[in-house]
N, C-alpha and C. Protein backbone atom coordinates (compact mmCIF):
# COMPACT_ATOMS: atom_id res chain seq x y z
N UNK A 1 -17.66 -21.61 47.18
CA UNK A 1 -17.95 -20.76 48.32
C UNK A 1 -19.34 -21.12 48.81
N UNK A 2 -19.43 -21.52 49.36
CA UNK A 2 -21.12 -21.67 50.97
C UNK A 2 -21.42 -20.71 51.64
N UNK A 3 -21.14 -19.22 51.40
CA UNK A 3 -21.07 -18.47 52.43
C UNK A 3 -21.79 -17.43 50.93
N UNK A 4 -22.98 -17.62 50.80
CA UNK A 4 -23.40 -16.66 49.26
C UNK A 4 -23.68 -15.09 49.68
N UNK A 5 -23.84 -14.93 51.09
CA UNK A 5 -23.94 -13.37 51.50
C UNK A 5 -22.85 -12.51 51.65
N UNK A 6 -21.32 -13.19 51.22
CA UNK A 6 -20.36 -12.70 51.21
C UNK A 6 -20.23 -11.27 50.33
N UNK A 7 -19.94 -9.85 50.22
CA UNK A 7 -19.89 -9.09 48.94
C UNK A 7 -18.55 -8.81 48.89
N UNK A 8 -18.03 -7.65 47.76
CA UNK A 8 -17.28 -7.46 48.03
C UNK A 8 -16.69 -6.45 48.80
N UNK A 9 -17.74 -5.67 49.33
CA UNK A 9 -17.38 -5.31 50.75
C UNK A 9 -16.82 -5.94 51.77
N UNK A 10 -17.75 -6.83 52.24
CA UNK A 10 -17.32 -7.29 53.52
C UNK A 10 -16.15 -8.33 52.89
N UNK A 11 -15.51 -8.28 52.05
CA UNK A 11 -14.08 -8.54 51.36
C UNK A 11 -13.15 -7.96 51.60
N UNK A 12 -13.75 -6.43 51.87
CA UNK A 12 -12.75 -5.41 51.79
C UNK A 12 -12.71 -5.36 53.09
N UNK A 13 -13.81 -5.60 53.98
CA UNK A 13 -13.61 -4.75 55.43
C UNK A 13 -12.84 -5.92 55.99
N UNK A 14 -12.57 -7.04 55.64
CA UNK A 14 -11.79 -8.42 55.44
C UNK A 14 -10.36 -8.03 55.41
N UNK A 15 -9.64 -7.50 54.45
CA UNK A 15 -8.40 -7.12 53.67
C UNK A 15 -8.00 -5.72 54.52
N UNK A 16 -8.90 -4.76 54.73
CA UNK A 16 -8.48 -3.91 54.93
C UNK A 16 -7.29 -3.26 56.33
N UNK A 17 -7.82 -3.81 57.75
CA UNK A 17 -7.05 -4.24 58.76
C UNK A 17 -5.81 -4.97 58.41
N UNK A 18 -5.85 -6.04 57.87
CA UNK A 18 -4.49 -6.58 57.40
C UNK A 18 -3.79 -5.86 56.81
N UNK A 19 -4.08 -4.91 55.92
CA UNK A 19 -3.40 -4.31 54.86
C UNK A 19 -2.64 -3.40 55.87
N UNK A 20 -3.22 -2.19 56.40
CA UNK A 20 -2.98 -1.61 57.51
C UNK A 20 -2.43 -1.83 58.43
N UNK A 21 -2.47 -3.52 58.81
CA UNK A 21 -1.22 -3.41 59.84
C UNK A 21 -2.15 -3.61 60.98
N UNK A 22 -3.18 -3.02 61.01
CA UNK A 22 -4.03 -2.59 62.74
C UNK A 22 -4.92 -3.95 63.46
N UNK A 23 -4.70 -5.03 62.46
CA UNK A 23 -5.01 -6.43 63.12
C UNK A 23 -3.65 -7.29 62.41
N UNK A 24 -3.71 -8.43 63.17
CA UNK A 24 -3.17 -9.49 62.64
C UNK A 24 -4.20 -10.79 61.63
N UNK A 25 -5.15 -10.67 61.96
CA UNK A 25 -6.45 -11.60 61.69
C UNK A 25 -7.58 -10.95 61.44
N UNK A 26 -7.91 -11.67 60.33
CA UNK A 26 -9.99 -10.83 60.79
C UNK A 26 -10.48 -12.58 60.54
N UNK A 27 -11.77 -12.52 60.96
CA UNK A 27 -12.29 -13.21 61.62
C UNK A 27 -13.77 -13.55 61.20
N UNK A 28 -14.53 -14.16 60.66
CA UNK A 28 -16.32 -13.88 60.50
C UNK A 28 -16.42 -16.02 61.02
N UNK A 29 -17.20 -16.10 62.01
CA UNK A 29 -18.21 -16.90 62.30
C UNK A 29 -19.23 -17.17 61.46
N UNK A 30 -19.80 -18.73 61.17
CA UNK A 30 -20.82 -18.89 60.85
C UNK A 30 -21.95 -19.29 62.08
N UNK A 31 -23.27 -19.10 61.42
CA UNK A 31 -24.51 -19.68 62.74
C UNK A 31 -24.23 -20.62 62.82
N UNK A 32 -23.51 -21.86 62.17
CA UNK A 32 -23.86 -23.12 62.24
C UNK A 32 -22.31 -23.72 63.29
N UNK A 33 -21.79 -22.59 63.55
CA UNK A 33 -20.90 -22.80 64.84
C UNK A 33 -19.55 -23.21 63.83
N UNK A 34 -19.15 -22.85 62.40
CA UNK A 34 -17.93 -22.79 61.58
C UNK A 34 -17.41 -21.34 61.52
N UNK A 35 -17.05 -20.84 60.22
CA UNK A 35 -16.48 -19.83 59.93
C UNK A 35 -16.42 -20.15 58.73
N UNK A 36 -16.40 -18.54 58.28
CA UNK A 36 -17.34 -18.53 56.86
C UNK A 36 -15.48 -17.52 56.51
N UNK A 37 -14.69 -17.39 56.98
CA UNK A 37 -13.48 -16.06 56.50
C UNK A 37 -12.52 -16.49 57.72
N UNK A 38 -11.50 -16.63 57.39
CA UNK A 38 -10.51 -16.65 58.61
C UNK A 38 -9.09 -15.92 57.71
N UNK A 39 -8.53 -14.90 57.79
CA UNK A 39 -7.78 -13.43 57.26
C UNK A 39 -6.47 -13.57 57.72
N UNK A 40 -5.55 -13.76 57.62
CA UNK A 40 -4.11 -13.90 58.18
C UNK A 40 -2.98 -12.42 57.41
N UNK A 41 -2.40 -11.69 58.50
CA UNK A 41 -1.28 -11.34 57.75
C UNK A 41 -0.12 -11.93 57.67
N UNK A 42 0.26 -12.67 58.53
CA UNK A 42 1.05 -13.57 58.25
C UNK A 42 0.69 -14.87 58.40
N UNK A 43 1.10 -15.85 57.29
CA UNK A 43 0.81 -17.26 57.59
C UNK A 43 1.29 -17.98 58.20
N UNK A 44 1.03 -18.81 59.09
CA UNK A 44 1.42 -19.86 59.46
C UNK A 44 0.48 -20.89 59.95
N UNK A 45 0.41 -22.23 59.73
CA UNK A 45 0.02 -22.85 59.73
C UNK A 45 -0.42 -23.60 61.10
N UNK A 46 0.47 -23.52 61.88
CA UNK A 46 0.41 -23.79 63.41
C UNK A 46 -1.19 -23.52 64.00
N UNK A 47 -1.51 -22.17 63.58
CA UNK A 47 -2.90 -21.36 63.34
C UNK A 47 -3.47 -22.04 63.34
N UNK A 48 -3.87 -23.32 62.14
CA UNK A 48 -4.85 -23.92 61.48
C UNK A 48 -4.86 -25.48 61.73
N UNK A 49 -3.75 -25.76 61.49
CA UNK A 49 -3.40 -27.39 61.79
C UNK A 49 -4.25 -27.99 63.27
N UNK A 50 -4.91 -29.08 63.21
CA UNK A 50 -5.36 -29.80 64.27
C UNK A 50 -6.45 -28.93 64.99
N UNK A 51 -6.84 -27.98 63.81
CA UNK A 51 -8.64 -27.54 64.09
C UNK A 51 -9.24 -28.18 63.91
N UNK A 52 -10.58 -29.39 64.08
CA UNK A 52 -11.30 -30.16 64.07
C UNK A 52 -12.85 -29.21 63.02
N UNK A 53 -12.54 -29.73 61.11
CA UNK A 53 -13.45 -29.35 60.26
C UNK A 53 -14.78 -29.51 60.66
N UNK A 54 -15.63 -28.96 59.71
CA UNK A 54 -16.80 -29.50 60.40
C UNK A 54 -17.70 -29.58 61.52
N UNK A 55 -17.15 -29.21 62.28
CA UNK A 55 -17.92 -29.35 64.13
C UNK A 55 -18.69 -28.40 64.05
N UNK A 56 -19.54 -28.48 65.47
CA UNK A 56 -20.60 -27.58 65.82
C UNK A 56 -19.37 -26.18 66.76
N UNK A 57 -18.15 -26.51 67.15
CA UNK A 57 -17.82 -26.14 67.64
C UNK A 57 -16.22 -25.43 67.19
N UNK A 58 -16.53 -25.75 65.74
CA UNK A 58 -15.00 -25.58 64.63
C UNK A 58 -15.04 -23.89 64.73
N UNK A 59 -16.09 -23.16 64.94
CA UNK A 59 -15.34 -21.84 64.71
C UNK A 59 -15.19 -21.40 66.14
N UNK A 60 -15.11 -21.11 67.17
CA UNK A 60 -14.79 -21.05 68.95
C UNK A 60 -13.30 -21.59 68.48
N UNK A 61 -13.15 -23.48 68.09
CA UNK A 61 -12.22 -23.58 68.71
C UNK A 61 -10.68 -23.11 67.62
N UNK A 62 -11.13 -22.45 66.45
CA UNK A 62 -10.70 -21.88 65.80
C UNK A 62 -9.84 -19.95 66.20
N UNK A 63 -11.22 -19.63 66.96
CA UNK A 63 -11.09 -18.14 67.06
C UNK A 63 -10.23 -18.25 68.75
N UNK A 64 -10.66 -19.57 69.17
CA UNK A 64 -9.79 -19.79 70.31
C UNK A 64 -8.08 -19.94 70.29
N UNK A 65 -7.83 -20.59 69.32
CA UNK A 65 -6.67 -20.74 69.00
C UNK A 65 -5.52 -19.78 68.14
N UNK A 66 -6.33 -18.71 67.77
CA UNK A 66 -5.82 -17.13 67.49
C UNK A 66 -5.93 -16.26 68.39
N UNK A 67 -6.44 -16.57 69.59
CA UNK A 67 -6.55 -15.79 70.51
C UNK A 67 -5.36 -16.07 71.50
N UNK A 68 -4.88 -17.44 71.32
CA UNK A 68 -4.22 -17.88 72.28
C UNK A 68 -2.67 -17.83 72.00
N UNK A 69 -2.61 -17.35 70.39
CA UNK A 69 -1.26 -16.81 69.72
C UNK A 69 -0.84 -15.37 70.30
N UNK A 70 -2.20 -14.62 70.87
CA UNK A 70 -1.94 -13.61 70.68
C UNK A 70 -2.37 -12.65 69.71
N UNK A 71 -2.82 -12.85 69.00
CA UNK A 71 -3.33 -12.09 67.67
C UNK A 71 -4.51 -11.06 67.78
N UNK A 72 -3.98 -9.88 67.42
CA UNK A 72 -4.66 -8.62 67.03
C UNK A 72 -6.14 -9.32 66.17
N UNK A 73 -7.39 -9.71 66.45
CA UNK A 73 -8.43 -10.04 65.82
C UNK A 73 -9.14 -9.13 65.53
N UNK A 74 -9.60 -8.78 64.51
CA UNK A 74 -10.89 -8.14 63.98
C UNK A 74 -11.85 -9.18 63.16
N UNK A 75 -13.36 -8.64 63.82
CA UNK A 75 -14.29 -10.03 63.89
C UNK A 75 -14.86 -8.95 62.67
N UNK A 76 -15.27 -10.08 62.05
CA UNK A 76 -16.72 -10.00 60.87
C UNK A 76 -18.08 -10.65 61.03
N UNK A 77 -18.92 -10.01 60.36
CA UNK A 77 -20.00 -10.60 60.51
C UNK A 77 -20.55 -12.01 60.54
N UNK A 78 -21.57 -12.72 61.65
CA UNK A 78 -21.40 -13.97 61.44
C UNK A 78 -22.56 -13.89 60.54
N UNK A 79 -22.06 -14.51 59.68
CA UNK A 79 -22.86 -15.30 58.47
C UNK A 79 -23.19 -16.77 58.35
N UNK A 80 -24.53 -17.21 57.51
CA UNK A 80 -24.76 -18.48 57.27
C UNK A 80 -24.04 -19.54 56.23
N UNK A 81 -23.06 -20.07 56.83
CA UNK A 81 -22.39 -21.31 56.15
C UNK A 81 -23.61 -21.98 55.43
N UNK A 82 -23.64 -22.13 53.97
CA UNK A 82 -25.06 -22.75 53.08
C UNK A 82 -25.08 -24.62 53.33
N UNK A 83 -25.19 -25.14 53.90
CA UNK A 83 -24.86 -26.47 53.65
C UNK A 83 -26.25 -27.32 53.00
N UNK A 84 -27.13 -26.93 53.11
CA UNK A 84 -28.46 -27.58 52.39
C UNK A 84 -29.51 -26.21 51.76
N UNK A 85 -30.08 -26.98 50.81
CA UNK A 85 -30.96 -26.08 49.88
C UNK A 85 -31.61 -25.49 50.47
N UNK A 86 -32.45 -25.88 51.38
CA UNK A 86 -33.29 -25.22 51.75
C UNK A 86 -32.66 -24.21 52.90
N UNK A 87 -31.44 -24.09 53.02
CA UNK A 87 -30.58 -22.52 53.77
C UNK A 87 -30.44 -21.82 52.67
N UNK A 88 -30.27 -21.98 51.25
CA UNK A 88 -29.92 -21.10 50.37
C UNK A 88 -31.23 -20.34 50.01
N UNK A 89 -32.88 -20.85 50.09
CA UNK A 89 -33.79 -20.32 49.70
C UNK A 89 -34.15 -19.54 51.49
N UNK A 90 -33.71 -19.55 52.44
CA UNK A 90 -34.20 -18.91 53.34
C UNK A 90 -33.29 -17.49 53.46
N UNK A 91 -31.99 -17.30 53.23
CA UNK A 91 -30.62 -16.77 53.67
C UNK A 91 -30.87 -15.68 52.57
N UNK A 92 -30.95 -14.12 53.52
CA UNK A 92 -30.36 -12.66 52.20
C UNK A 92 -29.42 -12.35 52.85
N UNK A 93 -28.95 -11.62 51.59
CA UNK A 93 -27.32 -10.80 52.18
C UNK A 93 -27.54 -10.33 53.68
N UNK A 94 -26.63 -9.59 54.20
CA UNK A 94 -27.13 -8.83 55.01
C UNK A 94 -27.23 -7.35 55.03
């Protein structure tokens, strides 16, 4: 996991909409323009396939492409994807 401000709260506030029924998706963005949580109640893959990893632009064209299913979204907090040391000594929970 790269995403160390994750708890298990914002786990729950993750799970919880799905569980309920009252989204189809939840959702959390990273700053670095990824996504740190992407939540499905139902899977399918269509969702995910031929998202481009990695980019400055992987979580848009991610949250774009659940948007464009149609999908009930509930967003989470955007958080810092850790990719170098010196993000892990700057980065607190939130």
């Amino acid at each position: 996991m790269d995403t160390p401000q994750v708890t298990p709260d914002l786990l729950a506030a993750a799970a919880e909409p799905l569980v309920a029924r009252s989204a189809d998706a939840t959702f959390g963005m990273a700053e670095d323009g990824g996504f740190w949580l992407l939540g499905l109640r139902e899977v399918d893959p269509d969702l995910i396939l031929g998202v481009p990893m990695s980019q400055p632009d992987t979580g848009p064209k991610q949250l774009a492409r659940l948007e464009q299913a149609g999908l009930r979204i509930k967003m989470l907090p955007e958080l810092t994807d850790v990719d170098k040391v010196r993000e892990v000594r700057t980065r607190r929970p939130p």
